[in-house]
C-alpha atoms as a PDB file:
ATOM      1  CA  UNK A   1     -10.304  52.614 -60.102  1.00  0.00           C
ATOM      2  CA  UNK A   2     -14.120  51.829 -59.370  1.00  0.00           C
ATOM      3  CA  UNK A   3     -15.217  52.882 -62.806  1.00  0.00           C
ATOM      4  CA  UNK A   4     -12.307  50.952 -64.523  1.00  0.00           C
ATOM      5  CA  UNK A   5     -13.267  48.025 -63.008  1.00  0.00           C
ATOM      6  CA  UNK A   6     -17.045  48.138 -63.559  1.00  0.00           C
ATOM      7  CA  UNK A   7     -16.408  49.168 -67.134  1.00  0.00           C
ATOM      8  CA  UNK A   8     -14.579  45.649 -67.288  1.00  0.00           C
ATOM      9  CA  UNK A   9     -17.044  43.632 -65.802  1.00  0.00           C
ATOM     10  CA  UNK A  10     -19.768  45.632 -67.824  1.00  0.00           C
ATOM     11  CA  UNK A  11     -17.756  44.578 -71.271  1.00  0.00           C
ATOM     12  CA  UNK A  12     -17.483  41.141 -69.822  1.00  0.00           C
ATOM     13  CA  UNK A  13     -21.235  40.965 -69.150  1.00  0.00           C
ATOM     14  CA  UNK A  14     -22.176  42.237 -72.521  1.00  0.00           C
ATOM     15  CA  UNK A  15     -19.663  40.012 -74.325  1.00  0.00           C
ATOM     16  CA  UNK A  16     -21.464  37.017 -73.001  1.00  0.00           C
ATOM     17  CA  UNK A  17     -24.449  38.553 -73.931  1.00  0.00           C
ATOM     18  CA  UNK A  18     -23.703  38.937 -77.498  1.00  0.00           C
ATOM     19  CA  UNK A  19     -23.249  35.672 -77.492  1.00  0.00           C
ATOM     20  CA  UNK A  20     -25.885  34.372 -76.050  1.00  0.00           C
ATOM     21  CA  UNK A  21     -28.310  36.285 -78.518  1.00  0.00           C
ATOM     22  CA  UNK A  22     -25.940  34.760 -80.830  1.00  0.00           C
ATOM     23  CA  UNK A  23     -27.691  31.466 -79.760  1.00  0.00           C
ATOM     24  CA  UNK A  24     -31.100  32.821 -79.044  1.00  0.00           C
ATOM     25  CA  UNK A  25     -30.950  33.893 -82.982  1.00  0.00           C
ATOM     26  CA  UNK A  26     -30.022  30.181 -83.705  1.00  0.00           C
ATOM     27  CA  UNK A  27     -32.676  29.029 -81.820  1.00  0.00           C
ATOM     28  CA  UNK A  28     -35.038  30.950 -84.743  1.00  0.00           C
ATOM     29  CA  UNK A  29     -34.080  28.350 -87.158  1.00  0.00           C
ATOM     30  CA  UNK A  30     -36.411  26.390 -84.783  1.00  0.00           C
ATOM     31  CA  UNK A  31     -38.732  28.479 -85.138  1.00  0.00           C
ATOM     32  CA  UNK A  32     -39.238  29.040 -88.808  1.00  0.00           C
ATOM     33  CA  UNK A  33     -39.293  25.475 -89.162  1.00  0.00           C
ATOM     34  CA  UNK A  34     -41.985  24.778 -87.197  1.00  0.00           C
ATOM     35  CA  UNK A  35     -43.801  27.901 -88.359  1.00  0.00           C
ATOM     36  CA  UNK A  36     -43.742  26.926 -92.160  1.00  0.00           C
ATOM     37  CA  UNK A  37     -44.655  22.932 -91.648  1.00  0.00           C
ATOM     38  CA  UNK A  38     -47.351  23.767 -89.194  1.00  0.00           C
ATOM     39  CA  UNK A  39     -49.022  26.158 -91.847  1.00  0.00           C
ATOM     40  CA  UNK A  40     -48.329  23.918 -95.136  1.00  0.00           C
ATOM     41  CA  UNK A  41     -49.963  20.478 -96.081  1.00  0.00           C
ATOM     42  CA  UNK A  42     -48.413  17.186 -93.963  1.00  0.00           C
ATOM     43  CA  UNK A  43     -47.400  15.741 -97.206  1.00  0.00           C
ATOM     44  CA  UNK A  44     -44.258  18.514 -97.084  1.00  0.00           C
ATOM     45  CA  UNK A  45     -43.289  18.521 -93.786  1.00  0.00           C
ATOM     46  CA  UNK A  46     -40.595  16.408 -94.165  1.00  0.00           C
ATOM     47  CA  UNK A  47     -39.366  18.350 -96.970  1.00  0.00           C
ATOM     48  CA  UNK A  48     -39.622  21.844 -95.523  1.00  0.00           C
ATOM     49  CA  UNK A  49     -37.818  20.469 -92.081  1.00  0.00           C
ATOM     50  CA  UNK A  50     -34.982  19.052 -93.966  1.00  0.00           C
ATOM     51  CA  UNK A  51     -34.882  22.363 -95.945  1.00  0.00           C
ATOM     52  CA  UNK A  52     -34.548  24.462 -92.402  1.00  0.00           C
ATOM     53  CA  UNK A  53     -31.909  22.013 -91.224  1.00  0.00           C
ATOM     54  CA  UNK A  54     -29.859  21.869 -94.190  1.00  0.00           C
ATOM     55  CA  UNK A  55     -29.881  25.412 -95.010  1.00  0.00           C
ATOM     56  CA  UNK A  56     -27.965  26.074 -91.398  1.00  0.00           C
ATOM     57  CA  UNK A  57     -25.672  23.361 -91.826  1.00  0.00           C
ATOM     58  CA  UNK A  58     -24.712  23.475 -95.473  1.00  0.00           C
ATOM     59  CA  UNK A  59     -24.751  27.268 -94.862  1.00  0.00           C
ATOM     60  CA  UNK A  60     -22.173  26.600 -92.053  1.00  0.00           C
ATOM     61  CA  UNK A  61     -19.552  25.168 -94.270  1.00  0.00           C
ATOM     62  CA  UNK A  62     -19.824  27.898 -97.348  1.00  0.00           C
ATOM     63  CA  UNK A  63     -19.816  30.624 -94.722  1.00  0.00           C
ATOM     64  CA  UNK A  64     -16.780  28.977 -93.485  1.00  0.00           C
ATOM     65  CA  UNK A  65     -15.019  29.069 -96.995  1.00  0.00           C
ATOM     66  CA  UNK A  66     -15.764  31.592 -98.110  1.00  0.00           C
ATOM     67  CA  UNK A  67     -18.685  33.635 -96.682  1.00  0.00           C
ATOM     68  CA  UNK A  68     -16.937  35.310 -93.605  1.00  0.00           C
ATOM     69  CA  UNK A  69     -13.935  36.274 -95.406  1.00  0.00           C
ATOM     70  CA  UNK A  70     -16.101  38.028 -97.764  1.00  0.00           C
ATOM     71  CA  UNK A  71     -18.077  40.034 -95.090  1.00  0.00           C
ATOM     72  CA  UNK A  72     -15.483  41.074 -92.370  1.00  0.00           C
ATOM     73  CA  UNK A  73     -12.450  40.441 -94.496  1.00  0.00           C
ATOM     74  CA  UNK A  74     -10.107  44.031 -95.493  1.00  0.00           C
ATOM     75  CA  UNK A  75     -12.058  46.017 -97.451  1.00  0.00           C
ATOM     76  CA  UNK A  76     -11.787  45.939-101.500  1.00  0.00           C
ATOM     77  CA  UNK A  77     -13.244  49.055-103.121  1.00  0.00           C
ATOM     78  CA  UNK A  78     -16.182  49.270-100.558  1.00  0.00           C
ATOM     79  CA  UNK A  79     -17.472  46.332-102.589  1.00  0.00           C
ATOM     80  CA  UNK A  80     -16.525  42.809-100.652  1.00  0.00           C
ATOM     81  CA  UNK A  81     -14.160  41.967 -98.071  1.00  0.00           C
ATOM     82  CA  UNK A  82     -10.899  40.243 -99.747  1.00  0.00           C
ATOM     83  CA  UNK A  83     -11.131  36.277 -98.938  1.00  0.00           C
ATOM     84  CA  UNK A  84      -9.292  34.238 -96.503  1.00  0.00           C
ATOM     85  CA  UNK A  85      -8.576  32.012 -94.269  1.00  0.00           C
ATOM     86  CA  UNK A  86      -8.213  32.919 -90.726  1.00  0.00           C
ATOM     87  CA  UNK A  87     -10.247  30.874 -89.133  1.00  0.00           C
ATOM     88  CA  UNK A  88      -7.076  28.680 -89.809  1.00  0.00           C
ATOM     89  CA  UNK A  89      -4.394  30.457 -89.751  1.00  0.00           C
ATOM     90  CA  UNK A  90      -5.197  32.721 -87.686  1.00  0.00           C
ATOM     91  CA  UNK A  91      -6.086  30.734 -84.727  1.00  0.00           C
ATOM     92  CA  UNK A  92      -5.105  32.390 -81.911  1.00  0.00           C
ATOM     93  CA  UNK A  93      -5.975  35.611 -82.871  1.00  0.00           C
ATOM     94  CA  UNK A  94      -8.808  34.912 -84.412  1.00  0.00           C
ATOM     95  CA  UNK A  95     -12.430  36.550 -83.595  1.00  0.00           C
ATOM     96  CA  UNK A  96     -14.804  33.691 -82.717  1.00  0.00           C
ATOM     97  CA  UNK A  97     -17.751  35.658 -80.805  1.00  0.00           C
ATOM     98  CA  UNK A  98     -18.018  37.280 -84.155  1.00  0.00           C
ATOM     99  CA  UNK A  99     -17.575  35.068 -86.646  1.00  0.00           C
ATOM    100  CA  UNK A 100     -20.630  32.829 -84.626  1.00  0.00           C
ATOM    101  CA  UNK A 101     -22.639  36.263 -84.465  1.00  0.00           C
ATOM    102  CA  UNK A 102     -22.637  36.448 -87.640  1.00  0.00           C
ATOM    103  CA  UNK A 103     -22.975  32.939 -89.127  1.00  0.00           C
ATOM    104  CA  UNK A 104     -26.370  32.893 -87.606  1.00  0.00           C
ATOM    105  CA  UNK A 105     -27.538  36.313 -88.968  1.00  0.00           C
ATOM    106  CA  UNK A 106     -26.557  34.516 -92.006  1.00  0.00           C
ATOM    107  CA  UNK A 107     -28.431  31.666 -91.739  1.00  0.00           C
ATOM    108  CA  UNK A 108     -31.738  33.771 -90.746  1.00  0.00           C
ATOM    109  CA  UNK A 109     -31.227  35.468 -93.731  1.00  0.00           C
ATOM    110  CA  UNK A 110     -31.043  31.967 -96.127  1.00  0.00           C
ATOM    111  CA  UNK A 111     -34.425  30.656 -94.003  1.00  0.00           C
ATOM    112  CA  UNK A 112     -36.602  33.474 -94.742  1.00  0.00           C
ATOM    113  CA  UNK A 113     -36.895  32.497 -98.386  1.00  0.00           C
ATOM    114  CA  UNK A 114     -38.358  28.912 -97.726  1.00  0.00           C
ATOM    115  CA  UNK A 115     -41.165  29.507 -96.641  1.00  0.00           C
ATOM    116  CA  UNK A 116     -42.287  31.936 -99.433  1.00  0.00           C
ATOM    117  CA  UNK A 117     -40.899  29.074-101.593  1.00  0.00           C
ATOM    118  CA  UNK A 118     -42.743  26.313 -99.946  1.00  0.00           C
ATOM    119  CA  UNK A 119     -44.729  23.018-101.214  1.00  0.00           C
ATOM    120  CA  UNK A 120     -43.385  23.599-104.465  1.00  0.00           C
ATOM    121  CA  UNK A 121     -38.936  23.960-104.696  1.00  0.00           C
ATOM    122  CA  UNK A 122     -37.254  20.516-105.132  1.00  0.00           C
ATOM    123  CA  UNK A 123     -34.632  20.002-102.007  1.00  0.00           C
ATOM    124  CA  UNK A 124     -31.539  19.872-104.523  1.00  0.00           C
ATOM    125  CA  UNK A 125     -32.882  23.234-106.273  1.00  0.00           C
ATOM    126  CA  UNK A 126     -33.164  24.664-102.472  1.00  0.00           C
ATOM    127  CA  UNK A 127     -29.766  23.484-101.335  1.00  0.00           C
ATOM    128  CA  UNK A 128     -28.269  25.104-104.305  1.00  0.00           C
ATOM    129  CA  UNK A 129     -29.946  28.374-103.512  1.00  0.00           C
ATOM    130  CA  UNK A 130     -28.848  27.888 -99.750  1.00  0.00           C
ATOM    131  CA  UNK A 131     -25.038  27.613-100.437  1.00  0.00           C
ATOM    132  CA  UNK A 132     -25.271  30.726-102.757  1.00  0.00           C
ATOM    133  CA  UNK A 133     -27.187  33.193-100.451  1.00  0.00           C
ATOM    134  CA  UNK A 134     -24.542  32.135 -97.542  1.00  0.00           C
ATOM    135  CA  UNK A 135     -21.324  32.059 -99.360  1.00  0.00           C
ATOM    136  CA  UNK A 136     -22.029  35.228-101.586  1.00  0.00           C
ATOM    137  CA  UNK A 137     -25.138  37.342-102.001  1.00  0.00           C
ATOM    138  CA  UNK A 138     -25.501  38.100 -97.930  1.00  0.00           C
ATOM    139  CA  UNK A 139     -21.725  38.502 -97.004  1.00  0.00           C
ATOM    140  CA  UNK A 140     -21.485  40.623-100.095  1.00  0.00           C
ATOM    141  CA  UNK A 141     -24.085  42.853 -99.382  1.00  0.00           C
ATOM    142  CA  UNK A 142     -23.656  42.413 -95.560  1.00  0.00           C
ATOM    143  CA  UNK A 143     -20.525  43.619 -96.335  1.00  0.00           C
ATOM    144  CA  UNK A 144     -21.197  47.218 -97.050  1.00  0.00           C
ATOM    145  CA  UNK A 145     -22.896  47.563 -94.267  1.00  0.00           C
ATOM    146  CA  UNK A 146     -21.400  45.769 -91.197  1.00  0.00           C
ATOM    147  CA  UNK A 147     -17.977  45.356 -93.193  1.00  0.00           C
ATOM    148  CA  UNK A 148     -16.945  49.073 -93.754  1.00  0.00           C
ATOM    149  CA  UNK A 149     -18.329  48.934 -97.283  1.00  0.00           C
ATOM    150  CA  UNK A 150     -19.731  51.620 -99.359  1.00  0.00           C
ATOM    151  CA  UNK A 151     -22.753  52.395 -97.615  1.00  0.00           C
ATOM    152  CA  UNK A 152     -20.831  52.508 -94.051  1.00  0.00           C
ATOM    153  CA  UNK A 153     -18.528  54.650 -95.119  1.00  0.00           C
ATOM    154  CA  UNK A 154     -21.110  57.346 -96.258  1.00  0.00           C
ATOM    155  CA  UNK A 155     -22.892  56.684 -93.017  1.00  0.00           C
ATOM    156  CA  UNK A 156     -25.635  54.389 -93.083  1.00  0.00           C
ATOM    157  CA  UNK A 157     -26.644  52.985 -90.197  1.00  0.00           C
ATOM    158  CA  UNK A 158     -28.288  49.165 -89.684  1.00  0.00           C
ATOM    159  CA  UNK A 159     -28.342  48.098 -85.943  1.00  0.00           C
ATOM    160  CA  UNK A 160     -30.511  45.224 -85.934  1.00  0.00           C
ATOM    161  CA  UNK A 161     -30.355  43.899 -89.946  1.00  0.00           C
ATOM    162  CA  UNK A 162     -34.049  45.173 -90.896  1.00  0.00           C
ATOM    163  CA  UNK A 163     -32.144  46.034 -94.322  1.00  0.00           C
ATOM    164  CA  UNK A 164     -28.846  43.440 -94.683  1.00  0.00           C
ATOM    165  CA  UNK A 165     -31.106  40.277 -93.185  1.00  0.00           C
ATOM    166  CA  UNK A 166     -35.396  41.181 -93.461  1.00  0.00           C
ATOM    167  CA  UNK A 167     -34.724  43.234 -96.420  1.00  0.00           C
ATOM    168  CA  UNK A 168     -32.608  40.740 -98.933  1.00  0.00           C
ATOM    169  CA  UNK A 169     -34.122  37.892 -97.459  1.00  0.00           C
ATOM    170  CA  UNK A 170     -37.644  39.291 -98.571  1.00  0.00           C
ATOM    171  CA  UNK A 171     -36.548  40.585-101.851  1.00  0.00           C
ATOM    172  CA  UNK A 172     -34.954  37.002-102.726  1.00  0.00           C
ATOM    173  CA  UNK A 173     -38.112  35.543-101.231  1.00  0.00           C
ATOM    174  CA  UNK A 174     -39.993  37.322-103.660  1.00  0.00           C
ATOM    175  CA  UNK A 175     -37.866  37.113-106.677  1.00  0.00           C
ATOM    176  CA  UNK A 176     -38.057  32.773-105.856  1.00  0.00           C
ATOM    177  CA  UNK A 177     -41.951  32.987-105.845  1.00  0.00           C
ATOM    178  CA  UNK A 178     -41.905  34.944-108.786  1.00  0.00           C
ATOM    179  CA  UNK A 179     -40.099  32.176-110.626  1.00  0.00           C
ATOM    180  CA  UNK A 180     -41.987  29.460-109.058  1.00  0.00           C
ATOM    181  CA  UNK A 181     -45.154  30.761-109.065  1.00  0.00           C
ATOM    182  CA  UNK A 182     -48.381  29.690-106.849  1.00  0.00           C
ATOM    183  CA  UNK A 183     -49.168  26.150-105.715  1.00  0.00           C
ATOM    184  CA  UNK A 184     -50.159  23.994-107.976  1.00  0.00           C
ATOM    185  CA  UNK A 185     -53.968  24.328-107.686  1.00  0.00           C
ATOM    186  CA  UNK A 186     -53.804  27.730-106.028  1.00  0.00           C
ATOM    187  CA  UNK A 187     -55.726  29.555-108.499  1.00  0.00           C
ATOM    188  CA  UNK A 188     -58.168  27.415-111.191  1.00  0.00           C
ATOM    189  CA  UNK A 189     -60.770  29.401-113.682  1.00  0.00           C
ATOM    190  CA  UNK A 190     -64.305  29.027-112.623  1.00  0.00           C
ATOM    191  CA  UNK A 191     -66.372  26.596-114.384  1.00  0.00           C
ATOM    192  CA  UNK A 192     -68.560  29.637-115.844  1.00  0.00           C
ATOM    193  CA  UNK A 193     -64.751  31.038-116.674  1.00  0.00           C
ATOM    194  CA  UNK A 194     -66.083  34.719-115.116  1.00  0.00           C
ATOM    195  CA  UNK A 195     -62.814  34.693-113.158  1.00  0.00           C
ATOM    196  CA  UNK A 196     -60.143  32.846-110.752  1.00  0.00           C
ATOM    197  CA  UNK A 197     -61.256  30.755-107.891  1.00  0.00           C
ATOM    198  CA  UNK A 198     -58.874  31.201-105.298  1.00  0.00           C
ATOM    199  CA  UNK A 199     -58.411  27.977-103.452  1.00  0.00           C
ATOM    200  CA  UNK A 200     -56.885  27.710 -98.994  1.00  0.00           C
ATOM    201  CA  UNK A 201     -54.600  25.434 -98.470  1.00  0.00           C
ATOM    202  CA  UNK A 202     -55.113  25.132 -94.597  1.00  0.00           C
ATOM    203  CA  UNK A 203     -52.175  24.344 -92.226  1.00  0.00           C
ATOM    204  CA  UNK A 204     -52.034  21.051 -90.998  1.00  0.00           C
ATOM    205  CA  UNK A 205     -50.613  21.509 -87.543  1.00  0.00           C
ATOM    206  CA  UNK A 206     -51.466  24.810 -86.088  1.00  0.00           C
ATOM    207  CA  UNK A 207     -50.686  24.178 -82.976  1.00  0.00           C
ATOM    208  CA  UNK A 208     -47.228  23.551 -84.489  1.00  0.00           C
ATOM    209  CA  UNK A 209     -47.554  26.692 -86.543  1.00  0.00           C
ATOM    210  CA  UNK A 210     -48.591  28.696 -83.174  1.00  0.00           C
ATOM    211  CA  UNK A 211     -45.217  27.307 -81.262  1.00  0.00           C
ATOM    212  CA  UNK A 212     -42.797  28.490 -83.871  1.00  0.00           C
ATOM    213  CA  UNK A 213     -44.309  31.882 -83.966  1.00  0.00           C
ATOM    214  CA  UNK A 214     -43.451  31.974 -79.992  1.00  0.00           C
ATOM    215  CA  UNK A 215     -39.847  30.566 -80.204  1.00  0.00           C
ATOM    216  CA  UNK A 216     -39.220  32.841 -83.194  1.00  0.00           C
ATOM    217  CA  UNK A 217     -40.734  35.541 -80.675  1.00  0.00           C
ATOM    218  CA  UNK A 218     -38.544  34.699 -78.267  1.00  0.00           C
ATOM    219  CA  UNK A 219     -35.912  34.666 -80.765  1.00  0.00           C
ATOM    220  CA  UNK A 220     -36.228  37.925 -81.692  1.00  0.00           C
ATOM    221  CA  UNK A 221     -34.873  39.299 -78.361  1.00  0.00           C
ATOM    222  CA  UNK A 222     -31.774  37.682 -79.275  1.00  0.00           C
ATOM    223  CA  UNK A 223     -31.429  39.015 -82.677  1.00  0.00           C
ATOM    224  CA  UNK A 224     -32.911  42.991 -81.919  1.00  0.00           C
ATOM    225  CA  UNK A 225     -30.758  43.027 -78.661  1.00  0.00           C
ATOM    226  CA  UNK A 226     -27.665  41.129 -79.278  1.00  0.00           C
ATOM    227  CA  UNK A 227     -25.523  44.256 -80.175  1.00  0.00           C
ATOM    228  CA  UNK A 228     -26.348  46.531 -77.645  1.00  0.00           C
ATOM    229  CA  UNK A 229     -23.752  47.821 -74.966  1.00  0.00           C
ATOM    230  CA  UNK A 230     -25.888  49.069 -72.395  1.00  0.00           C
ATOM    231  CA  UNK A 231     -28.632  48.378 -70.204  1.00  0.00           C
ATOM    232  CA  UNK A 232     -31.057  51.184 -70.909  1.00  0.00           C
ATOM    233  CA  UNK A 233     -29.746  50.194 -74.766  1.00  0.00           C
ATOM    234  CA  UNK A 234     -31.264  46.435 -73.867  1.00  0.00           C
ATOM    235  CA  UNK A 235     -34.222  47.899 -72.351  1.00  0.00           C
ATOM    236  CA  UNK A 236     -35.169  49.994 -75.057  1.00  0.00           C
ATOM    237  CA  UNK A 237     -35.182  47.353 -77.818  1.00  0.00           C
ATOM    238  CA  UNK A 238     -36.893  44.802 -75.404  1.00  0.00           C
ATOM    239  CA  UNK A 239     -39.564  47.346 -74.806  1.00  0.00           C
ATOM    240  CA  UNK A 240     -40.004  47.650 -78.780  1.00  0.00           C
ATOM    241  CA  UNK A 241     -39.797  43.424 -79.532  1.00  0.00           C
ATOM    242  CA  UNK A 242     -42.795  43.452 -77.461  1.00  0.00           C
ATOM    243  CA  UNK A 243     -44.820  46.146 -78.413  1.00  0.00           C
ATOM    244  CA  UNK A 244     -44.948  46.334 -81.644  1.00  0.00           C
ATOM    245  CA  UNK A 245     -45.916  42.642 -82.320  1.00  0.00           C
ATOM    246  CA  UNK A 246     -48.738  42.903 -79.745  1.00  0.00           C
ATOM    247  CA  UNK A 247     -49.955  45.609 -81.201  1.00  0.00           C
ATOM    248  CA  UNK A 248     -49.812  44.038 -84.889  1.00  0.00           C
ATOM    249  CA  UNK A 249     -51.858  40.771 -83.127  1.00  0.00           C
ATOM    250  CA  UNK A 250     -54.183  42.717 -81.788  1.00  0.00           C
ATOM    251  CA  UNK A 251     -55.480  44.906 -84.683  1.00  0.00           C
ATOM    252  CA  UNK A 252     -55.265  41.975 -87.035  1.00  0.00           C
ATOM    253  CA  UNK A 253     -57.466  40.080 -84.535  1.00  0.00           C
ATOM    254  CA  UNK A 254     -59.686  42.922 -84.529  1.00  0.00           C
ATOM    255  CA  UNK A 255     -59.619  43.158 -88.403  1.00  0.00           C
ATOM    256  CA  UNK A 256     -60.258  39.338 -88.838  1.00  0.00           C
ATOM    257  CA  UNK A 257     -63.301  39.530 -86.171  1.00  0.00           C
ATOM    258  CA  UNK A 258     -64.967  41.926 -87.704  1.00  0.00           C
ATOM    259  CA  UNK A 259     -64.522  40.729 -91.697  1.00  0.00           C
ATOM    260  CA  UNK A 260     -65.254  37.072 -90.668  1.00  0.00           C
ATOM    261  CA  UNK A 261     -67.264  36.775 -87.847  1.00  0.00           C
ATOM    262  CA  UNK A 262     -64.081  35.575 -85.756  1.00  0.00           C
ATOM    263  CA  UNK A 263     -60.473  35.812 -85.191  1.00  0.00           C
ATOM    264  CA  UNK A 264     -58.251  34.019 -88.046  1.00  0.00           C
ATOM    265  CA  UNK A 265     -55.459  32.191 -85.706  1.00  0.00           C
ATOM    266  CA  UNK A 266     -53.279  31.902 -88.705  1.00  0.00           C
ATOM    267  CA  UNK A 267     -53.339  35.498 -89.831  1.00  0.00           C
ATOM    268  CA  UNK A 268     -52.956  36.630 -86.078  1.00  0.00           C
ATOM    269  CA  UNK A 269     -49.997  34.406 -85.940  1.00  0.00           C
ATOM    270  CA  UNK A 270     -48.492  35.905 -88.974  1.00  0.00           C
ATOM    271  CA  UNK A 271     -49.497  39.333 -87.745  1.00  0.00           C
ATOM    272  CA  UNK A 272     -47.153  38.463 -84.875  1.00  0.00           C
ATOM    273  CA  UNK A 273     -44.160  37.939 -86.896  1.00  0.00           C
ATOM    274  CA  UNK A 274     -45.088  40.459 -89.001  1.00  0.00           C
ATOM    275  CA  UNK A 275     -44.589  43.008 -85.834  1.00  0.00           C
ATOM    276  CA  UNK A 276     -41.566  40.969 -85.136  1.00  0.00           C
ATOM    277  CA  UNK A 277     -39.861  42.570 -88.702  1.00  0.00           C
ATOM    278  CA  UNK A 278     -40.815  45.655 -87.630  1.00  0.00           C
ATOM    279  CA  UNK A 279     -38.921  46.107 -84.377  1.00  0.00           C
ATOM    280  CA  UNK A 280     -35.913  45.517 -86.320  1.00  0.00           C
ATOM    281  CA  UNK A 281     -36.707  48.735 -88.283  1.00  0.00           C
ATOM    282  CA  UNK A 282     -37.735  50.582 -85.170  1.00  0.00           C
ATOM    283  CA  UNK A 283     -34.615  49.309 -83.404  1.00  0.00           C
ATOM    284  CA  UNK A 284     -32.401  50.797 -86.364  1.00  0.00           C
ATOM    285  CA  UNK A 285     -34.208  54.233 -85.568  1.00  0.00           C
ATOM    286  CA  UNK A 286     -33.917  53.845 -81.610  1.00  0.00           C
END
């Protein structure tokens, strides 16, 4: 009787847990927008803030339509979950821990992409992308992982979304700077044309840069540990959302100290979320 019991309240505990990384992992969208205006010119910051904030909330309603019925919906072929609707007719029934779970891993997913787009995508043209990447591309592909698609069903294994969130976030990050290409004034010829000159566009705010890399630190607990059922489980992945991004800050530092002269902030602060991605990958091992 003893055991039943604490197995209840241990389900409990971690169902409020899940939850609350749930919110923790909302709380990156904070994070990334402070990140990308503090390290991009003041003339943009309005833009890029208005991109984070839109790409939640316009995010919200596609997902909504047709985004979580795509994901979690019965499985078609392995391929996409078949579309619905019960979030409204299936009211009382209906899964609500999970559907908020993953509306922010879907959001996270549709943020990464503006900053490697930044200073140069017109707010209509990123809106656009937004409502794609959250009503198709990451429930599709989410889908086959967390869904019972295709690749769950011959076993592979994604516990903390270094492959359905980092992964297609980066490679649609990269595909959008590919068609955008650099900032306008990025690279120029040299006046002797013997090469490129490769212009910095410093940060304006680094301060503001330095607190989104800490709330998207903090953020990261959430979205590594949200999942996990046990304590040792919890532990384990806290342990490695620590580590490894210390570790990444401190060789950069190290790395920057020695090529400059002295420690780049900016590059230390990136090396920080850079060990941030990493975890997630380690956590899918652990």
């Amino acid at each position: 009787m003893t055991e039943e019991i604490l197995s209840a309240v241990n389900g409990q505990v971690f169902g409020v847990w899940f939850l609350i990384g749930a919110a923790l992992v909302f709380w990156m969208q904070a994070g990334f927008a402070m990140v990308e205006t503090g390290f991009t010119r003041a003339k943009n910051a309005g833009n890029i803030l208005m991109k984070n904030l839109m790409d939640f909330c316009i995010g919200t309603v596609v997902f909504i339509l047709i985004g979580f019925g795509l994901l979690l919906g019965e499985d078609i072929a392995g391929i996409i979950g078949r579309p619905g609707f019960d979030i409204f007719t299936a009211y009382e029934s209906f899964d609500w821990s999970n559907f908020v779970f993953n509306l922010v891993f879907c959001a996270t997913t549709a943020t990464i992409v503006s900053g490697a787009m930044a200073e140069r995508t017109k707010f209509l043209s990123y809106c656009i992308y937004s409502a794609v990447i959250s009503a198709v591309i990451y429930p599709i592909e989410a889908h086959w992982i967390w869904g019972n698609g295709w690749l769950a069903q011959i076993g592979f294994h994604d516990f903390a979304g270094s492959c359905a969130i980092h992964m297609v976030g980066g490679i649609s990050a990269l595909i959008g700077a590919k068609l955008l290409g650099p900032r306008i004034g990025k690279f120029v010829k040299k006046s002797d044309k013997t090469g490129i000159k490769v212009n910095a566009f410093p940060g304006h705010n680094l301060p503001i840069g330095c607190l989104g890399v800490f709330i998207l630190w903090l953020g990261w607990y959430g979205f590594n540990g949200a999942a996990c059922t046990s304590v040792e489980q919890l532990g384990s992945v806290f342990v490695t959302t620590t580590i490894a991004p210390a570790i990444a800050t401190v060789v950069c530092m190290i790395v920057t100290w020695l090529k400059y002269g002295k420690p780049d902030v900016s590059m230390c602060l990136n090396a920080s979320l850079a060990g941030l991605v990493v975890s997630a990958s380690k956590d899918d091992v652990l």
